[in-house]
Protein backbone atom coordinates (compact mmCIF):
# COMPACT_ATOMS: atom_id res chain seq x y z
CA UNK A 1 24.88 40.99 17.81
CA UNK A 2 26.46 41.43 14.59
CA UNK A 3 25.53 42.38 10.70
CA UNK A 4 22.26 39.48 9.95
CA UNK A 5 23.18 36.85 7.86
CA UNK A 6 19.74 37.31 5.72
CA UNK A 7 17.42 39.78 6.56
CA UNK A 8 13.82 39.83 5.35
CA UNK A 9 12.32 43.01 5.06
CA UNK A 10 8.73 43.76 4.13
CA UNK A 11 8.17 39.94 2.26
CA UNK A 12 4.44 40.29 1.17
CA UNK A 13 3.49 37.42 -1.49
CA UNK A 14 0.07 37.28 -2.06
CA UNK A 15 -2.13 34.23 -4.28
CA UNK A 16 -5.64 34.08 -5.47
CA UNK A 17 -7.96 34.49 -2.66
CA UNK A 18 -5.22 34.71 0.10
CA UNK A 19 -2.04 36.77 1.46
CA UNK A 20 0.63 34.09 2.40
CA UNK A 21 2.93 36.68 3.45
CA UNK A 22 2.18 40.49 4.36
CA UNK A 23 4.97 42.47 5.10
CA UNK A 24 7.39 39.83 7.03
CA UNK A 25 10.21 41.29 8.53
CA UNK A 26 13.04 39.73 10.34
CA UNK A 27 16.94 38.62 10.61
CA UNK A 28 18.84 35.14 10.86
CA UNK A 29 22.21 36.09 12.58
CA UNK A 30 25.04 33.70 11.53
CA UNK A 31 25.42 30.67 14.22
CA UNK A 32 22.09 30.89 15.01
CA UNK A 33 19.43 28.10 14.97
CA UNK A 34 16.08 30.15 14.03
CA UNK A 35 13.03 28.72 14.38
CA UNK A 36 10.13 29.71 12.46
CA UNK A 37 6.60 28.68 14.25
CA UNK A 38 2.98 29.10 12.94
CA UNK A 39 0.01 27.62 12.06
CA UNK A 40 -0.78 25.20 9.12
CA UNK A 41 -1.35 28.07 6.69
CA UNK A 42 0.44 30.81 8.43
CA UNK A 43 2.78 31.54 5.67
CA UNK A 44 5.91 29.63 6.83
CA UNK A 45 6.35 27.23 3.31
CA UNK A 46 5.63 29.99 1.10
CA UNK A 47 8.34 32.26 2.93
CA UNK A 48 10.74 29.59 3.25
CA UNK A 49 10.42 28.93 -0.31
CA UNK A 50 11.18 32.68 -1.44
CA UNK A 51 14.11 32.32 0.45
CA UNK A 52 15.50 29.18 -1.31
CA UNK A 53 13.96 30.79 -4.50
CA UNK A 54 11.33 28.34 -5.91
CA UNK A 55 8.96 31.20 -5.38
CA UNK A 56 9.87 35.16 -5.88
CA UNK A 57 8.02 37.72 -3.48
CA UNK A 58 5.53 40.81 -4.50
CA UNK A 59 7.09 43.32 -2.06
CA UNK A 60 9.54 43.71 0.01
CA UNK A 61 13.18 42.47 -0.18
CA UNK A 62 16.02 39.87 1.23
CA UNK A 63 19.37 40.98 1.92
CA UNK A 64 22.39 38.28 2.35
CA UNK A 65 25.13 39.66 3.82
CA UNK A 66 24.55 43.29 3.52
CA UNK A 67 23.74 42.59 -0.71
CA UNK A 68 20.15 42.51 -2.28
CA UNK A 69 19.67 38.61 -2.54
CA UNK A 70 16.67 37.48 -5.29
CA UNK A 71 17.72 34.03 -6.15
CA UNK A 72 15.36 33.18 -9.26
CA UNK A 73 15.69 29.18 -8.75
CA UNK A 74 16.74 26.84 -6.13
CA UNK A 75 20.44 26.64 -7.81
CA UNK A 76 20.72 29.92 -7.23
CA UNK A 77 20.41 29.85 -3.73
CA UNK A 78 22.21 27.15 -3.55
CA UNK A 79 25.21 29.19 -5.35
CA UNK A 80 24.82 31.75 -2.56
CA UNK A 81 25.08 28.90 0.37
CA UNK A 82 21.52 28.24 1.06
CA UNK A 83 20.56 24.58 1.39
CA UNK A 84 17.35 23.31 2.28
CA UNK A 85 16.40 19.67 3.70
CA UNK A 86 12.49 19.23 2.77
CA UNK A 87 10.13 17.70 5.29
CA UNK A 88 9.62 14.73 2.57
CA UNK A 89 12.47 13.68 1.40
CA UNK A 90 13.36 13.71 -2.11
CA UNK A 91 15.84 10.45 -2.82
CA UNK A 92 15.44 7.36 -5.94
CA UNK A 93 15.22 4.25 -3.62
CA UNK A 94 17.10 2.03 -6.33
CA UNK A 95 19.93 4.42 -6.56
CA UNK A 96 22.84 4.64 -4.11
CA UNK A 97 23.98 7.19 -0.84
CA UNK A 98 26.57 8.55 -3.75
CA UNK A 99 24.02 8.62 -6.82
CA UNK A 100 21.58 10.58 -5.07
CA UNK A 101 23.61 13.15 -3.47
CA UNK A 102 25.45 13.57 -7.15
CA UNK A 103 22.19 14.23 -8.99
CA UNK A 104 21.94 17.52 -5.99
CA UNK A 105 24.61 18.91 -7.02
CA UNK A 106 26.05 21.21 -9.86
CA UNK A 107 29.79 19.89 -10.96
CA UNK A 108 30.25 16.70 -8.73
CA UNK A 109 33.75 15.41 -8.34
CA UNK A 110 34.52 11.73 -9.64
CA UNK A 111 33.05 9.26 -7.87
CA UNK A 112 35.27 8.05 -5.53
CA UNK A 113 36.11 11.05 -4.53
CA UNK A 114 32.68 11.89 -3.74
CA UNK A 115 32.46 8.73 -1.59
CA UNK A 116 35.53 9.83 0.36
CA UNK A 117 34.18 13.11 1.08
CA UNK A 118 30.42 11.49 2.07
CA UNK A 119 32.64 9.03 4.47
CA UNK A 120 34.68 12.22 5.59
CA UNK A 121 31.88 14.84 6.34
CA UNK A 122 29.16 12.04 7.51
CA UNK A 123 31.75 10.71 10.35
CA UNK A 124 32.72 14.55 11.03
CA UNK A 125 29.11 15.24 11.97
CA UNK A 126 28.21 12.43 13.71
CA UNK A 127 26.12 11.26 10.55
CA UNK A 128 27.93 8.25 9.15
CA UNK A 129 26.86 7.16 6.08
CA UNK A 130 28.28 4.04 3.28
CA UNK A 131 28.02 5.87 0.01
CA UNK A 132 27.59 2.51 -1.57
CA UNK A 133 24.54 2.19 0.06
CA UNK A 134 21.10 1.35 -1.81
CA UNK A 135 18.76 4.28 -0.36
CA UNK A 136 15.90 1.96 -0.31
CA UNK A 137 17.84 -0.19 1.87
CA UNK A 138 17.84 2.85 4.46
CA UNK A 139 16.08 3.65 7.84
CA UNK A 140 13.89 6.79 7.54
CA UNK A 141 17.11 8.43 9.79
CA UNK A 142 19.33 7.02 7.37
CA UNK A 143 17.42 8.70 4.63
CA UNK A 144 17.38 11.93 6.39
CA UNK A 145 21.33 12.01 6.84
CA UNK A 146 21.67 11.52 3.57
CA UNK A 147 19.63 14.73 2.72
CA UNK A 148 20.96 16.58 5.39
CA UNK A 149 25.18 15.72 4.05
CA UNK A 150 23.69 16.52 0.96
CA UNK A 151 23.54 19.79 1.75
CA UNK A 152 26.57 19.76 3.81
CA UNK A 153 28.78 18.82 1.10
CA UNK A 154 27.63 22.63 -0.33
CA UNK A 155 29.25 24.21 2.76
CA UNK A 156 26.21 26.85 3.33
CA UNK A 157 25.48 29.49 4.92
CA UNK A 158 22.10 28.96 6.10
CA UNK A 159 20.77 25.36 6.44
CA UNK A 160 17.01 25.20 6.08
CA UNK A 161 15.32 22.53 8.16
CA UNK A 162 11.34 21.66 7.09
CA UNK A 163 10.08 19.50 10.29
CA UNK A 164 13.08 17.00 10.57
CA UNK A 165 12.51 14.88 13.45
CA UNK A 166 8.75 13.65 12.05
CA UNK A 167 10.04 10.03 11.31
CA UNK A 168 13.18 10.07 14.00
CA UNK A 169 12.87 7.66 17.13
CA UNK A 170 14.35 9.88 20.13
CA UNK A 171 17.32 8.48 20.09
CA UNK A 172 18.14 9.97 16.27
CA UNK A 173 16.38 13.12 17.46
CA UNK A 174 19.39 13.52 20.05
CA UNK A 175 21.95 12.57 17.31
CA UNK A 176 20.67 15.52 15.06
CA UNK A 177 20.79 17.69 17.41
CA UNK A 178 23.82 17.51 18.56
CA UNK A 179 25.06 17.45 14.78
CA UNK A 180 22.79 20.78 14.47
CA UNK A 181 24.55 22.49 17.67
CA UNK A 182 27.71 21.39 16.26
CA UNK A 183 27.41 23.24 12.87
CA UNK A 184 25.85 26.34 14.33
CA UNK A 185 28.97 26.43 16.98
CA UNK A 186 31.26 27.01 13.50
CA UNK A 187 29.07 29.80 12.16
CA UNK A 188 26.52 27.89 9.60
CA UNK A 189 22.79 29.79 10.41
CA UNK A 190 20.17 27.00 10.66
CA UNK A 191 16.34 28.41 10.65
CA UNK A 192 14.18 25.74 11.55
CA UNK A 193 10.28 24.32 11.30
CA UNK A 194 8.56 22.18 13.68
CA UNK A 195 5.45 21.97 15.67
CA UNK A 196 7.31 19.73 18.00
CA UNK A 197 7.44 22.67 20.59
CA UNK A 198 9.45 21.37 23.33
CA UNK A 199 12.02 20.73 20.31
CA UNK A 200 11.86 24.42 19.96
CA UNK A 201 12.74 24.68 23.30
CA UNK A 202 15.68 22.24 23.44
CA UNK A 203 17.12 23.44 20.37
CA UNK A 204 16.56 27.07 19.10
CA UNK A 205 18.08 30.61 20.14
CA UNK A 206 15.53 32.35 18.70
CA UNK A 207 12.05 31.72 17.23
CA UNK A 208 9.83 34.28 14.77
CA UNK A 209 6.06 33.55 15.29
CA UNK A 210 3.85 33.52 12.15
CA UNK A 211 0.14 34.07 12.14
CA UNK A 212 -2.13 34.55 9.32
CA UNK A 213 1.01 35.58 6.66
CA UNK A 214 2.24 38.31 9.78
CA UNK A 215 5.07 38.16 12.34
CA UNK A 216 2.99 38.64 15.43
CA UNK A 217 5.84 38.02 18.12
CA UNK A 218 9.12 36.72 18.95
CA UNK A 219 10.86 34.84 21.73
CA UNK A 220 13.69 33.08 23.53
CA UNK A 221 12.11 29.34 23.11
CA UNK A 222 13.87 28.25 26.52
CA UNK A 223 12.41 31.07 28.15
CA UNK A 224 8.71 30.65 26.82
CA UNK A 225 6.37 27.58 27.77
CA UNK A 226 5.57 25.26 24.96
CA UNK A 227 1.60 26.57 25.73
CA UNK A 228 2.65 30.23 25.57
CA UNK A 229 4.22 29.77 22.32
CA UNK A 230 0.85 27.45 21.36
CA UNK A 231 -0.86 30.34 22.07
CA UNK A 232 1.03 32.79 20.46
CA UNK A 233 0.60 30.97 16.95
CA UNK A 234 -3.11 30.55 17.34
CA UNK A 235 -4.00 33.92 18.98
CA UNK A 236 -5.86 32.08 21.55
CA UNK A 237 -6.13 29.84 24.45
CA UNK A 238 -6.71 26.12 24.24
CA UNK A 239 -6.62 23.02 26.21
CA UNK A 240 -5.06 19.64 26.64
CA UNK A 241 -7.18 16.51 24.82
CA UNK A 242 -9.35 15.09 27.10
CA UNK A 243 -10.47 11.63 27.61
CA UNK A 244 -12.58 10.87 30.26
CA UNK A 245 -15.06 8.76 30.55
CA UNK A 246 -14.45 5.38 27.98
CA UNK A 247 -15.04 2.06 29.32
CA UNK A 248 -13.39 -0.63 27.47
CA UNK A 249 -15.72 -3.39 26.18
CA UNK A 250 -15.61 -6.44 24.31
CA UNK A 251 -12.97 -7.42 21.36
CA UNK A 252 -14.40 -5.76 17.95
CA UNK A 253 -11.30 -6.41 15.83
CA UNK A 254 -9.01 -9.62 16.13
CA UNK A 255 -5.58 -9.95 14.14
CA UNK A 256 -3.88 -13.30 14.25
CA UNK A 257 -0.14 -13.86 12.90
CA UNK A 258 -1.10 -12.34 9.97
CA UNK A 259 2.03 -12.54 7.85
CA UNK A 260 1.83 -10.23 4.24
CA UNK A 261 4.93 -9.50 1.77
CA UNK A 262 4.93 -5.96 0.71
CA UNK A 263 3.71 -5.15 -2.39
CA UNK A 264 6.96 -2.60 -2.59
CA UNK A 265 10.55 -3.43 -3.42
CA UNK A 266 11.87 -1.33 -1.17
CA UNK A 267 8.95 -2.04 1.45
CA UNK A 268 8.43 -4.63 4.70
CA UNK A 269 6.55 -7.52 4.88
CA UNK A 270 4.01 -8.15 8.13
CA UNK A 271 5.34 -11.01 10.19
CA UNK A 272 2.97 -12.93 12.56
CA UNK A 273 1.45 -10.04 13.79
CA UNK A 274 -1.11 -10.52 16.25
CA UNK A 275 -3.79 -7.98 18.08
CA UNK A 276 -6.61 -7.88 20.25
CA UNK A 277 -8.76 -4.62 19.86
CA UNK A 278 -11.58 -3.72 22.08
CA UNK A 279 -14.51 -1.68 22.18
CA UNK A 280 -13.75 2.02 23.59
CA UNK A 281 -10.03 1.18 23.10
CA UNK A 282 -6.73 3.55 21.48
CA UNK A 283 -3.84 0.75 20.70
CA UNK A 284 -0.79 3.14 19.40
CA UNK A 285 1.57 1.31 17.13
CA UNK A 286 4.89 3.39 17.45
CA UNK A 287 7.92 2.68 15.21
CA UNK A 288 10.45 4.11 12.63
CA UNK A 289 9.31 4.95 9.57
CA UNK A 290 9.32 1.90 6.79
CA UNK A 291 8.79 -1.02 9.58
CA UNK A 292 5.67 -1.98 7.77
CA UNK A 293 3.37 0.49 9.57
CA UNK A 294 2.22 1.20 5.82
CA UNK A 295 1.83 -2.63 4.81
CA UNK A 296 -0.51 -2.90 8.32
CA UNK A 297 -2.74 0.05 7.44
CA UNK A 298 -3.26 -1.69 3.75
CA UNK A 299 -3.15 -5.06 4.91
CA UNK A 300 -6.65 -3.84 7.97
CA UNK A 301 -8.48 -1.27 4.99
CA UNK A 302 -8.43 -4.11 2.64
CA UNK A 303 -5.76 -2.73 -0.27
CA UNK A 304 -3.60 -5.71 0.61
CA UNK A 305 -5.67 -9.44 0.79
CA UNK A 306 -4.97 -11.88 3.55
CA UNK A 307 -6.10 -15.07 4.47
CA UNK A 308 -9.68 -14.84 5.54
CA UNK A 309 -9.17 -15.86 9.18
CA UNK A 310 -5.98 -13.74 9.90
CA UNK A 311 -8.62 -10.58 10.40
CA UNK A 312 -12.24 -10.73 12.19
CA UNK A 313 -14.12 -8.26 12.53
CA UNK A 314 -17.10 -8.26 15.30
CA UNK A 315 -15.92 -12.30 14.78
CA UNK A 316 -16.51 -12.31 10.89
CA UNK A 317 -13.25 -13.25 8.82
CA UNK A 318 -12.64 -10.08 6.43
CA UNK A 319 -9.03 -11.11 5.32
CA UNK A 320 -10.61 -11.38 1.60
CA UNK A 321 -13.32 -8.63 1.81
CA UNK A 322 -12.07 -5.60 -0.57
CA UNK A 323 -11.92 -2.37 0.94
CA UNK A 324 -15.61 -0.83 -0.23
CA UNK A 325 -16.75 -4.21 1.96
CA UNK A 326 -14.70 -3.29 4.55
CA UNK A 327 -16.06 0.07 5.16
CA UNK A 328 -19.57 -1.35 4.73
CA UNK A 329 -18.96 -3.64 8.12
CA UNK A 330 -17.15 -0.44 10.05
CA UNK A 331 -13.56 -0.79 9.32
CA UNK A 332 -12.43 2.14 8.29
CA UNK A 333 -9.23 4.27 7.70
CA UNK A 334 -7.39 6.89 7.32
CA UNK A 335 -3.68 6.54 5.07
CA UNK A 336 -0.56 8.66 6.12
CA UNK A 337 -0.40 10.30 2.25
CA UNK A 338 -3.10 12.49 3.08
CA UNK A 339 -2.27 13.70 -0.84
CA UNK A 340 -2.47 11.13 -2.99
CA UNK A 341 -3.47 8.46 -0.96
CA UNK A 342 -6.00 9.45 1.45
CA UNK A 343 -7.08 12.77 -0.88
CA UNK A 344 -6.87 13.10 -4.93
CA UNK A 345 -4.92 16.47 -5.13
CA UNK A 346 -7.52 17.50 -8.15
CA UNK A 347 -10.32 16.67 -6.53
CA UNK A 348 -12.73 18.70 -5.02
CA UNK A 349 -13.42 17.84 -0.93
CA UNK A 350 -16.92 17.37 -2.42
CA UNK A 351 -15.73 14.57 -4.75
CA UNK A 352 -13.34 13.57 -1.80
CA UNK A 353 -16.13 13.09 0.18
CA UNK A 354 -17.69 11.21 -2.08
CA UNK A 355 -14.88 9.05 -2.68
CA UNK A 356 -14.78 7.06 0.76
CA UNK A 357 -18.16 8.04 2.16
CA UNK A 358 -20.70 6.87 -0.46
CA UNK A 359 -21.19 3.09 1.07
CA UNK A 360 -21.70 4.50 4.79
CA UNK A 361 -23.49 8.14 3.87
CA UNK A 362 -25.82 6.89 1.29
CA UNK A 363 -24.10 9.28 -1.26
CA UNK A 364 -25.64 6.69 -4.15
CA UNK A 365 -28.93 5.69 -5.32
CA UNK A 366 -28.88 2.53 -8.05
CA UNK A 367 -25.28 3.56 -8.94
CA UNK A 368 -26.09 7.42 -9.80
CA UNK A 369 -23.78 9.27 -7.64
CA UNK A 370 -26.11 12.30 -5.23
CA UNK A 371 -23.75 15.16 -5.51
CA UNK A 372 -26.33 17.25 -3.80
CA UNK A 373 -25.78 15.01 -0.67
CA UNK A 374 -22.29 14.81 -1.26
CA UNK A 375 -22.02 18.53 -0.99
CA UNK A 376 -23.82 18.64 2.60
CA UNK A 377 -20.99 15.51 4.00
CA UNK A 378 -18.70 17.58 2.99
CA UNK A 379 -19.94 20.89 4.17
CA UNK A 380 -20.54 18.97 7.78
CA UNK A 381 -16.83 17.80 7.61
CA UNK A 382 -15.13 21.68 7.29
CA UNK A 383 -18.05 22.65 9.45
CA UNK A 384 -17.42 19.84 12.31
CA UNK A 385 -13.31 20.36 12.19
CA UNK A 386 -12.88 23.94 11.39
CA UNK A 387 -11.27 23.08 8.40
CA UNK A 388 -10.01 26.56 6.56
CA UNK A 389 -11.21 26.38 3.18
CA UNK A 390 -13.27 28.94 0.58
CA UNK A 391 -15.91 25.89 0.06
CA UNK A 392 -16.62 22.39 -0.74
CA UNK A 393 -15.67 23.43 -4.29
CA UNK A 394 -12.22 23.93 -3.40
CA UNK A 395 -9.99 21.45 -4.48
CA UNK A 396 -7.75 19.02 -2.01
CA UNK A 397 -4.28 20.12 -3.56
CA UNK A 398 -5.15 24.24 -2.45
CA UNK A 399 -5.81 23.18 1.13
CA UNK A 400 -2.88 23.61 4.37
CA UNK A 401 -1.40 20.07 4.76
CA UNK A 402 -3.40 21.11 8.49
CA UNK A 403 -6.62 21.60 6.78
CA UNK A 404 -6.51 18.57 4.60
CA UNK A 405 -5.45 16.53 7.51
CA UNK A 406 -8.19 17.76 9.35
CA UNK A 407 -10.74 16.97 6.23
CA UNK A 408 -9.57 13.09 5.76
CA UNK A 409 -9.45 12.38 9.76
CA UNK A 410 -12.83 14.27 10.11
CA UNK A 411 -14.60 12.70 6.84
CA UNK A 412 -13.63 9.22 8.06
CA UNK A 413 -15.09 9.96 12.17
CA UNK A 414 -18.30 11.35 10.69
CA UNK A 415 -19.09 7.80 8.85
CA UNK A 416 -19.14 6.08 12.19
CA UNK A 417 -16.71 3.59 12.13
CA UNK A 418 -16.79 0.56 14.26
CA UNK A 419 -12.82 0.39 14.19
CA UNK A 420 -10.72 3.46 12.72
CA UNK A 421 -7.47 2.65 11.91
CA UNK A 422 -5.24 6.04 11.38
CA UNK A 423 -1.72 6.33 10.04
CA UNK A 424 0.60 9.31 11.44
CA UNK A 425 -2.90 11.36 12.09
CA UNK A 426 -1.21 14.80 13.35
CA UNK A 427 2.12 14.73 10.70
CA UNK A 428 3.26 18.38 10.20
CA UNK A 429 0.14 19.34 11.93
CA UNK A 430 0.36 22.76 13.85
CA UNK A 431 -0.38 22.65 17.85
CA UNK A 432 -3.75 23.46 17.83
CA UNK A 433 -4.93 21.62 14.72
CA UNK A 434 -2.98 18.37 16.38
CA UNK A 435 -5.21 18.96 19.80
CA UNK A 436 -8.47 18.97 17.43
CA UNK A 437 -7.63 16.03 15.89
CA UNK A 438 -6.45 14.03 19.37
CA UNK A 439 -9.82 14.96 21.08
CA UNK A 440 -11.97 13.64 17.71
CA UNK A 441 -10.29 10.53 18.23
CA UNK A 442 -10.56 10.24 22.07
CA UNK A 443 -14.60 11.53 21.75
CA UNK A 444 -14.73 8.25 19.25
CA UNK A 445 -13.37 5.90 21.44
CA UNK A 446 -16.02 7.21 24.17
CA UNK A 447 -18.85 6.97 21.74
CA UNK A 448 -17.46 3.20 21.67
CA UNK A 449 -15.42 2.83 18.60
CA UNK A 450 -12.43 1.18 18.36
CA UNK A 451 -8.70 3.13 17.42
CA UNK A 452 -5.68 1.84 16.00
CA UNK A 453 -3.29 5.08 16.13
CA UNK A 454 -0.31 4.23 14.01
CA UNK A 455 2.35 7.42 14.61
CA UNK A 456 6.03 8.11 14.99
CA UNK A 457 4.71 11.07 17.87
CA UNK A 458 5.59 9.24 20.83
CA UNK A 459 3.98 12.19 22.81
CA UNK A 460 0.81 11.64 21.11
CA UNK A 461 0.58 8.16 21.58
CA UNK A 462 1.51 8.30 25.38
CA UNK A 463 -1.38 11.43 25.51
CA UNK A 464 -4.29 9.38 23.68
CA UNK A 465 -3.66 5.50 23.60
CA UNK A 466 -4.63 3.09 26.38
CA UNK A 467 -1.73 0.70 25.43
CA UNK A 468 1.20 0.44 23.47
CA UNK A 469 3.22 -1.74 20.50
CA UNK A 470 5.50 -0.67 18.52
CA UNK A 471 6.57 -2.06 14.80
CA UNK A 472 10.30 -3.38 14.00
CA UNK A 473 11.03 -4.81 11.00
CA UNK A 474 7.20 -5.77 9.94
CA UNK A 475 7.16 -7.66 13.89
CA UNK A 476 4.84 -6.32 16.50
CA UNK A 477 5.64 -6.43 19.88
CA UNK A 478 3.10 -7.41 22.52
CA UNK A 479 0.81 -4.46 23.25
CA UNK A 480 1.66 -2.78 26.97
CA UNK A 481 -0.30 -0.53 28.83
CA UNK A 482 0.57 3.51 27.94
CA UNK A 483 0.32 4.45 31.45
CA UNK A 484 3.65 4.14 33.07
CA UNK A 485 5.79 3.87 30.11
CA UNK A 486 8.28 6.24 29.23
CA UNK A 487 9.62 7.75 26.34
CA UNK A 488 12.82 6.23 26.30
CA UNK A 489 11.73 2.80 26.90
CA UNK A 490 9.13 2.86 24.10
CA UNK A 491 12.10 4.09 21.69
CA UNK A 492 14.04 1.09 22.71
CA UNK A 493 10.75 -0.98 21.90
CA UNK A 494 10.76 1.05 18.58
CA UNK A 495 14.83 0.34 17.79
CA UNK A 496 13.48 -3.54 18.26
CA UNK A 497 14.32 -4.30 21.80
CA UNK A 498 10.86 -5.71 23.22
CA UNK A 499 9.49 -7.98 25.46
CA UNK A 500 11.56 -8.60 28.92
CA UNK A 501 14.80 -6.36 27.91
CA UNK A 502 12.45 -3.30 27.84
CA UNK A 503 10.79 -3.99 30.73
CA UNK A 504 13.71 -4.24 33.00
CA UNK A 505 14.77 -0.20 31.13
């Protein structure tokens, strides 16, 4: 093969307490799509971020194209051809396609020329895109293509890819990869992130495995099993969820045509959505990011009121109960922010803890909070879900996005909950970490619980839910058994086609 692209050669950066990166070493070859697996917490943001310079290494050095490369900021790299797409995106919502991609770049042309090239390179790559477009008028793929022509417009070098298919129905997973294939085939380097392994496997030439801050292996993905590169990232063997033995019982929570406008400009509003949800049972809700999967989750925890009647829980209308009411009865749940919604970033996990377990844990005696007892919920949490942290002390913001998943899914199964209701529970959630958290919720649907698994994984909601609906444009379709559907059926169901024209897929 010829001269790398970029190599990386002895990266070690090191913070407080941990080693992010100890002496990484490897090369990106031009045309080559790169993956980069690991762990939550194996080093892969940290290195990623050295490499589009919003963070500058200890040790070791990068070399682009034969020359020492140490970009100081991100419009440095950018300078030298390296773009990055982040795995949240990073758009206004009341500004337009054209707006958005002018405030990423350094001299943009005149407006309407930049809307002639957007039109030009968007159709080139299969990505089209109206530059007049308001972005908060945009499908979560919509959004993405307008990060990833962004960076297009910059003709780089290397194209940086931070888990892109985490809000894509299958059908825009195929379209990006083809535009992906397409730009490596003319030279551009793309090194990629997922824990979507199979992805791996589909897409990349090559993949570098992380572990701990340390390249412990590489591979050919479509020679390697998804398990063996599982495996290789964790350093150990593990096994499939399992989720035998639940009996379904009686219905705990009822939902009928509830109807809510979004408290969001840029949001959907609910529209007659109905649901039956029994004892023992997993309902997955699949759709497309921004179909009003956030406006359900707010609408069940109580952060959005409804009519009293459109909600019962164990047959008591809860429509107008507030949230701390809600969790009192059993209804509980678990946000897709995990920062900043379902965890305050300066926070302790002890005050975490505290902050949705008090009513159910007894962290409170005549409104004097016990921090003592506080402490021990929280220690039971990182104990009960192997969540990597120094302590209870530490606070939410230092944590893996992993570890802090594992903390809010974990705090919430601990309180008991009569019905959980859990937003996009494994999102950039390494292999092993996303098995953990699959079994906690199958082992509380066996202990009798109820689960409403809202998620844009379609293989995790096949793996874990009894039946299916999916959410399009704030409408849910009627739930379907899981068993027997397949993947490209329930992405028609997610793109809006439901009832008999999916069944006859």
């Amino acid at each position: 093969m010829n001269a790398p692209l970029l190599s990386l050669q002895g990266i070690t950066k090191a913070y407080p307490g941990v080693v992010a990166n100890d002496d990484v070493s490897f090369d990106i070859h031009n045309g080559q799509i790169h993956a980069l697996l690991g762990e939550n917490g194996a080093g892969k943001s940290t290195l990623v971020k050295m490499v589009y310079g919003l963070v500058q290494p200890d040790q070791g050095q990068m070399l682009l194209n034969g020359q020492r490369y140490a970009p100081p900021e991100p419009r440095a790299a950018r300078t030298d051809g390296i773009a990055m797409v982040f795995q949240h995106f990073s758009l206004f919502e009341a500004l337009s396609v054209a707006e958005n991609i002018t405030l990423g770049m350094e001299n943009p042309p005149p407006m309407s020329d930049l809307a002639r090239r957007i039109h030009e390179v968007s159709t080139a790559y299969g990505l089209p895109l109206d530059p007049s477009r308001i972005v908060g008028d945009l499908s979560a793929g919509e959004r993405q293509r307008v990060e990833i022509i962004r960076c297009l417009l910059q003709d780089p070098a290397l194209l940086i890819m931070d888990e892109p298919t985490s809000v894509l129905t299958p059908q825009e997973v195929e379209i990006l990869f083809r535009t992906l294939r397409k730009l490596a085939a003319e030279g551009t380097a793309i090194l990629y992130i997922s824990h979507k392994l199979e992805e791996i496997r589909t897409l990349c030439d090559h993949a570098t495995v992380l572990r701990l801050g340390k390249v412990v292996g590489e591979c050919t993905p479509s020679e390697t099993t998804a398990r063996e590169m599982a495996e290789l990232m964790v350093g150990r063997e593990f096994g499939s969820p399992l989720g035998a033995g639940r009996t379904v019982g009686d219905v705990v929570l009822g939902i009928d045509g509830l109807s809510v406008r979004s408290p969001s400009a840029f949001g959907t509003s609910l529209k007659n959505v109905s649901l039956a949800l029994c004892k023992g049972e997993i309902v997955g809700i699949g759709g497309v990011a921004g179909n009003g999967q956030d406006e359900l989750l707010a609408a069940l925890s109580g952060e959005i009121l409804t009519p009293p009647d459109a909600i019962e829980l164990l047959g008591q209308p809860i429509g107008h109960l507030r949230p701390g009411e809600r969790r009192h009865l059993g209804l509980l749940s678990a946000p897709e922010e995990r920062l900043g919604h379902a965890a305050a970033p300066d926070m302790t996990l002890t005050e975490n803890a505290m902050l949705t377990g008090s009513v159910r844990e007894g962290l409170t005696t005549a409104g004097f909070l016990k921090w003592r007892a506080a402490e021990g919920f929280a220690r039971r949490i990182i104990e009960a879900f192997d969540v990597r942290t120094p302590g209870p002390d530490t606070v939410a913001r230092a944590l893996s996005g992993g570890n802090l998943q594992k903390f809010v899914i974990g705090r919430e199964i601990l309180q008991r909950p009569v019905v959980l209701v859990v937003n996009q529970p494994t999102w950039g959630v390494d292999a092993a970490a996303a098995a953990a958290i699959r079994q906690a919720l199958l082992d509380l649907a066996a202990q009798g619980a109820a689960v409403i698994c809202i998620s844009q994984d379609l293989d995790e909601l096949i793996e874990i839910s009894d039946r299916f609906a999916a959410l399009n444009e704030g409408r849910l379709s009627e739930p379907r058994d899981t068993a027997g559907l397949e993947i490209e059926e329930i992405g028609l169901m997610m793109g809006g086609a439901h009832g008999m024209e999916v069944a006859h897929v």
